[in-house]
C-alpha atoms as a PDB file:
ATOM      1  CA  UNK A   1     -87.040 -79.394-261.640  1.00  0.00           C
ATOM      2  CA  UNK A   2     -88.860 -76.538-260.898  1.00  0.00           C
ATOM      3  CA  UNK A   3     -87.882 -72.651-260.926  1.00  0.00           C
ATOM      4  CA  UNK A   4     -88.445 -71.347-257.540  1.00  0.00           C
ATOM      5  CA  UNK A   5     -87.666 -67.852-256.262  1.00  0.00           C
ATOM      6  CA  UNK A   6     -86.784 -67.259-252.821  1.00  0.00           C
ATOM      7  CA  UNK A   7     -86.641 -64.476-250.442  1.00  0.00           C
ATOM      8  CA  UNK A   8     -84.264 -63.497-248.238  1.00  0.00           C
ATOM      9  CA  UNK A   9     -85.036 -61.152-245.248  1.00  0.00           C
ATOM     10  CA  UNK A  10     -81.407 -60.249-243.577  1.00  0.00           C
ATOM     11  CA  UNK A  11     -82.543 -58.219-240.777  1.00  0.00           C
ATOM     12  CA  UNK A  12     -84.179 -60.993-239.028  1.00  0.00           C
ATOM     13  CA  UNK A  13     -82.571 -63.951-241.132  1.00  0.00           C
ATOM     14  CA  UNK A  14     -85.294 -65.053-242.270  1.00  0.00           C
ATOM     15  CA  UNK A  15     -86.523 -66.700-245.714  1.00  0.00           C
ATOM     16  CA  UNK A  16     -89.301 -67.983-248.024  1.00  0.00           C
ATOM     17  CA  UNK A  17     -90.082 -69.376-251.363  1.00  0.00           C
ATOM     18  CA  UNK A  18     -92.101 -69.002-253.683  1.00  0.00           C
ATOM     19  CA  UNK A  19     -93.185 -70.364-257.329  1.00  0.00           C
ATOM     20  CA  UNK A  20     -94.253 -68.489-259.686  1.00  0.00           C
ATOM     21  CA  UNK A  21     -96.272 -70.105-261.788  1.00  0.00           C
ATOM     22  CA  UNK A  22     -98.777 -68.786-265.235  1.00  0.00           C
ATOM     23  CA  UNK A  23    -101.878 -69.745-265.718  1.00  0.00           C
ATOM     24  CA  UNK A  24    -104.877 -68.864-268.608  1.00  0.00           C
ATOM     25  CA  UNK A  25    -106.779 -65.957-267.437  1.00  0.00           C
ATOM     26  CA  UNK A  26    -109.843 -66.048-269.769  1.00  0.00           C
ATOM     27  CA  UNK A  27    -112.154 -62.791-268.393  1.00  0.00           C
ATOM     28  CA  UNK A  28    -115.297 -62.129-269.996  1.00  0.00           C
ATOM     29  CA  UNK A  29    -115.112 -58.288-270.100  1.00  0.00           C
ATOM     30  CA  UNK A  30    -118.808 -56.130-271.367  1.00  0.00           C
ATOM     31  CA  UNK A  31    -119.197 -52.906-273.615  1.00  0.00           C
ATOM     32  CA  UNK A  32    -122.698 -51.350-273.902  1.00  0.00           C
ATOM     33  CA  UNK A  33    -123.078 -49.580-277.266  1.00  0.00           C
ATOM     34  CA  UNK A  34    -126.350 -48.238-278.348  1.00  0.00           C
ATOM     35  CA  UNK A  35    -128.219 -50.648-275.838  1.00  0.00           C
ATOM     36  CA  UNK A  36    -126.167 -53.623-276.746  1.00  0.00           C
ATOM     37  CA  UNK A  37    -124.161 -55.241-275.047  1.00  0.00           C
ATOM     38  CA  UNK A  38    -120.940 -56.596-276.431  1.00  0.00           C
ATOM     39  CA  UNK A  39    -119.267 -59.403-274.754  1.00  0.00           C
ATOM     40  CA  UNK A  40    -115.624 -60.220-275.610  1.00  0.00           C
ATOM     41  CA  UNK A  41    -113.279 -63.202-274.295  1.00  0.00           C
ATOM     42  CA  UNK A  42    -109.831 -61.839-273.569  1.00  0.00           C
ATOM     43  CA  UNK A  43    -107.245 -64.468-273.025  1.00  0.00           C
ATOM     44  CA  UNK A  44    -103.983 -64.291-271.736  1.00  0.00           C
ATOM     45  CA  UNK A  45    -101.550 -65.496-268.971  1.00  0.00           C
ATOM     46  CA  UNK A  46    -101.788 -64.475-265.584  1.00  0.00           C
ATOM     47  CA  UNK A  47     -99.127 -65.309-263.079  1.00  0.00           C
ATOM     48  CA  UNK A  48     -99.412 -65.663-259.818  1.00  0.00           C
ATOM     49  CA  UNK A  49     -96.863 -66.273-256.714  1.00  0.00           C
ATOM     50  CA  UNK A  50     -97.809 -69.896-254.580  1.00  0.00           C
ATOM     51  CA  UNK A  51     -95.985 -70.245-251.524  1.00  0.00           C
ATOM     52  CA  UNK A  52     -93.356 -73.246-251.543  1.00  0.00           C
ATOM     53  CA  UNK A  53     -91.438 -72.828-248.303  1.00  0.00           C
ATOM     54  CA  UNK A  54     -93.084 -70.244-244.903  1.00  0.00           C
ATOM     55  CA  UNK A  55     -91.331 -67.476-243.864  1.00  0.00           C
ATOM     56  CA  UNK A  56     -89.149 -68.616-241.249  1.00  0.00           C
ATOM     57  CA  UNK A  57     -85.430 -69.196-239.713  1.00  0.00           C
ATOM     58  CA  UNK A  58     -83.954 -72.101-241.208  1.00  0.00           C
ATOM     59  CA  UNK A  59     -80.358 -72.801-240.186  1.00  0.00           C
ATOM     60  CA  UNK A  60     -77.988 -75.149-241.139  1.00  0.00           C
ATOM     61  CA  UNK A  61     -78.891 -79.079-240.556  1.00  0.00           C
ATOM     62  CA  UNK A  62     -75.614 -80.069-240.883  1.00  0.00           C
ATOM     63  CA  UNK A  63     -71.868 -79.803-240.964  1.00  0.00           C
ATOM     64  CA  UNK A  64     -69.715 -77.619-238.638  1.00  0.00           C
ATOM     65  CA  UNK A  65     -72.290 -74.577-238.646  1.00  0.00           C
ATOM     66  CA  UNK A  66     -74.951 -77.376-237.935  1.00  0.00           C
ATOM     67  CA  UNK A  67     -78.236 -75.437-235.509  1.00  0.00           C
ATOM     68  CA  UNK A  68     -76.376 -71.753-236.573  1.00  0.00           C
ATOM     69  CA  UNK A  69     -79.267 -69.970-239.317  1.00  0.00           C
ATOM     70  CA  UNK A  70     -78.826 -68.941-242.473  1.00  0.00           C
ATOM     71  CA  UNK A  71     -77.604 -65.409-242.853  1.00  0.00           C
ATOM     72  CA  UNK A  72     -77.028 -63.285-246.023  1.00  0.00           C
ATOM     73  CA  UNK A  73     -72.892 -65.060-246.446  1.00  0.00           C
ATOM     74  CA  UNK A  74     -74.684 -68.476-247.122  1.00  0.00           C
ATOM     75  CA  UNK A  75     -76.780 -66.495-249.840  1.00  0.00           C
ATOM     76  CA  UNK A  76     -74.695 -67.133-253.125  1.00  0.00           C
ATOM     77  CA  UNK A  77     -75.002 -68.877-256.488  1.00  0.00           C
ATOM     78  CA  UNK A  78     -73.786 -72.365-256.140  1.00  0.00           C
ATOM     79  CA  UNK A  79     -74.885 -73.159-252.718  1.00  0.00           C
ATOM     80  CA  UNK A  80     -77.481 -75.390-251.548  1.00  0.00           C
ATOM     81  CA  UNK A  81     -80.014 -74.784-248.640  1.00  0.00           C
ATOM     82  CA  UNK A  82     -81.360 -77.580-246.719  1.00  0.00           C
ATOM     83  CA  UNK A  83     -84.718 -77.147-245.043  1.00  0.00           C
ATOM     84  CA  UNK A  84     -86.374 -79.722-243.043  1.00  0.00           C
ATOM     85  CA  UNK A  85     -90.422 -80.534-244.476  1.00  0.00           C
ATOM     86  CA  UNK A  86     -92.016 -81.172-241.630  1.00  0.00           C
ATOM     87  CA  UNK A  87     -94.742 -78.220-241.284  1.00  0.00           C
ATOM     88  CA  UNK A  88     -94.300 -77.126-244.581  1.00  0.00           C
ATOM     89  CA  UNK A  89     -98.098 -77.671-245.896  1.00  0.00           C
ATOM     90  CA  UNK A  90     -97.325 -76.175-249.323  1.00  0.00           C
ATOM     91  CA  UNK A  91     -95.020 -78.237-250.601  1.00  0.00           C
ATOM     92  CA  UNK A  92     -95.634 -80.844-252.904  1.00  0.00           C
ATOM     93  CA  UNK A  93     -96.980 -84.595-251.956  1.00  0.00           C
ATOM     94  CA  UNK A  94     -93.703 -86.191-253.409  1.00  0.00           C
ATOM     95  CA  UNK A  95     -91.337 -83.519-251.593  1.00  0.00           C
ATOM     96  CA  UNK A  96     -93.276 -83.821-248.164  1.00  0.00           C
ATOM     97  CA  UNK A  97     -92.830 -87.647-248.288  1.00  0.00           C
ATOM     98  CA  UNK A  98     -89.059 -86.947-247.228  1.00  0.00           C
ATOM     99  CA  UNK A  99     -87.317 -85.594-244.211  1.00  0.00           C
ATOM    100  CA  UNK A 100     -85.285 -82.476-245.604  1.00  0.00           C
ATOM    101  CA  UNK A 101     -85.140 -80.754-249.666  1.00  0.00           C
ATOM    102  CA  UNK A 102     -82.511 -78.907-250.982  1.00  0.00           C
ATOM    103  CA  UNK A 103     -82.612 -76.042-252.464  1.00  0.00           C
ATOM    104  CA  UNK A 104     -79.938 -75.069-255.056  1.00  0.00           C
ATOM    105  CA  UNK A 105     -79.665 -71.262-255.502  1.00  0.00           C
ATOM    106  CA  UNK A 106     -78.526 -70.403-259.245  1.00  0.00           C
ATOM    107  CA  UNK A 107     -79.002 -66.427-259.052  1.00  0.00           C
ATOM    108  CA  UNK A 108     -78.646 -64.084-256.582  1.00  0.00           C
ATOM    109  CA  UNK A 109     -78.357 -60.028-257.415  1.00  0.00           C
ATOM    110  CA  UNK A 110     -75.031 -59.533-256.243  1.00  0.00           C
ATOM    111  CA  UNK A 111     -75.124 -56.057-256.629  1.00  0.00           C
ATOM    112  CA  UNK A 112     -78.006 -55.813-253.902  1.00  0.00           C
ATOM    113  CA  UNK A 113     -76.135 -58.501-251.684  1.00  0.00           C
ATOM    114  CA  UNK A 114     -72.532 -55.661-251.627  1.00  0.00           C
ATOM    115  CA  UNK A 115     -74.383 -53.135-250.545  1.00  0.00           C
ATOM    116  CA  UNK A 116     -76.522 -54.551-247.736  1.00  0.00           C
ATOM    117  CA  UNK A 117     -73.022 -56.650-246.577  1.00  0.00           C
ATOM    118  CA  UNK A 118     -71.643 -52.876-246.271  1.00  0.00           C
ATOM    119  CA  UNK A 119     -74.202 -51.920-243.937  1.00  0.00           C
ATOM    120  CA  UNK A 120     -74.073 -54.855-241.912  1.00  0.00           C
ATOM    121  CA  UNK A 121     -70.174 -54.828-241.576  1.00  0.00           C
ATOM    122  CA  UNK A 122     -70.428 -50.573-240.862  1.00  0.00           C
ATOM    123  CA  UNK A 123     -73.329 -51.774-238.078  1.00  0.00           C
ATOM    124  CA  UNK A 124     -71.370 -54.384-236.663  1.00  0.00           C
ATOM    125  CA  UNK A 125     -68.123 -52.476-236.240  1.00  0.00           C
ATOM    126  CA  UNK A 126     -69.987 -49.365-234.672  1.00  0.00           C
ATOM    127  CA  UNK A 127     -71.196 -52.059-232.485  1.00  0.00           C
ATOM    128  CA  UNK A 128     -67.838 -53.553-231.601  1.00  0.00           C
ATOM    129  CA  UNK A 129     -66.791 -49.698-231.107  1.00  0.00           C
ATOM    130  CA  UNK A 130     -69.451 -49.030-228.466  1.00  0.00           C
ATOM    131  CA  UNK A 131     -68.682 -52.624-227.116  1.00  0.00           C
ATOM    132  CA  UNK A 132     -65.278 -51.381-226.303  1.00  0.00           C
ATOM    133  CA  UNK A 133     -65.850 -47.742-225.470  1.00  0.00           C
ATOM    134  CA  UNK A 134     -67.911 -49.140-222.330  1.00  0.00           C
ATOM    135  CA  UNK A 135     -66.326 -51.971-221.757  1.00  0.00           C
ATOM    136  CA  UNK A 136     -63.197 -49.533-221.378  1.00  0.00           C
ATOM    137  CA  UNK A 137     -64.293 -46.191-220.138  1.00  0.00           C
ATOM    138  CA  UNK A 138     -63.689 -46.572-216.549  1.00  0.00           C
ATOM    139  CA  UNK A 139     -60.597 -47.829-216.998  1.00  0.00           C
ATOM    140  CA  UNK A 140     -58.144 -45.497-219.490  1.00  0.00           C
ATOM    141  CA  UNK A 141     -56.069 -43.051-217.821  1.00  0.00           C
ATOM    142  CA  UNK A 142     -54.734 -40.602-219.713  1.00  0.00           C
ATOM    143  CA  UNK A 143     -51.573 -39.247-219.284  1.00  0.00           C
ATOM    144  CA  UNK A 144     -50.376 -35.463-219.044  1.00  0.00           C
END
């Protein structure tokens, strides 16, 4: 198993993931004093982010939403993604070897996830309002 963190982009449903991963960083840094020059080794972790999956829009591969893409509702602890391999060059030898991996998600910050659902639904019903309002304007009447 590996711990994976992954990135979800609502406004154009997209996603990536990345691992983060630690490695030594031994840097040599220098201190002149008095015409010498000191040399020290300073160790210590470094940790950088290595792409696992591409941006991209991944949708479902199966089931009854099968071809719709992800969106920020499929986003929640528990769930599993499933994302096809072909064309993803980072992933790992053994991973590549197969048609689709799954992708459990174990933490999401909820808190983050309320707020942007609020905006979405408050967009999409403004939307539905000015849906209507033209769809409608030529024909109310309004009585006297």
């Amino acid at each position: 198993l590996r711990e994976l963190t992954g990135f979800f982009f609502h406004f154009d449903n997209t996603l990536t993931i990345y691992e983060f991963r630690q490695f030594d960083n031994n840097v040599f840094l220098s201190a002149e004093r008095f015409a010498s020059i000191e040399y020290k080794l300073v160790k210590g972790k470094i940790a950088k982010a290595l792409p696992f999956v591409t941006r991209g829009r991944y949708g479902h591969i199966q089931g009854p939403r099968e071809d719709d893409p992800y969106n920020l509702t499929d986003i929640f602890s528990g769930n599993e993604i499933i994302i096809e391999t072909r064309g993803q060059h980072s992933l790992p030898d053994t991973v590549k070897k197969r048609d689709q991996v799954y992708f459990k998600i174990t933490d999401v910050d909820e808190e983050e996830k309320q707020i942007l659902l609020k905006k979405l639904l408050a967009l999409s019903y403004k939307s539905k309002l000015t849906e209507f309002w033209v769809e409608t304007r030529g024909n109310i009447q309004i009585s006297k």
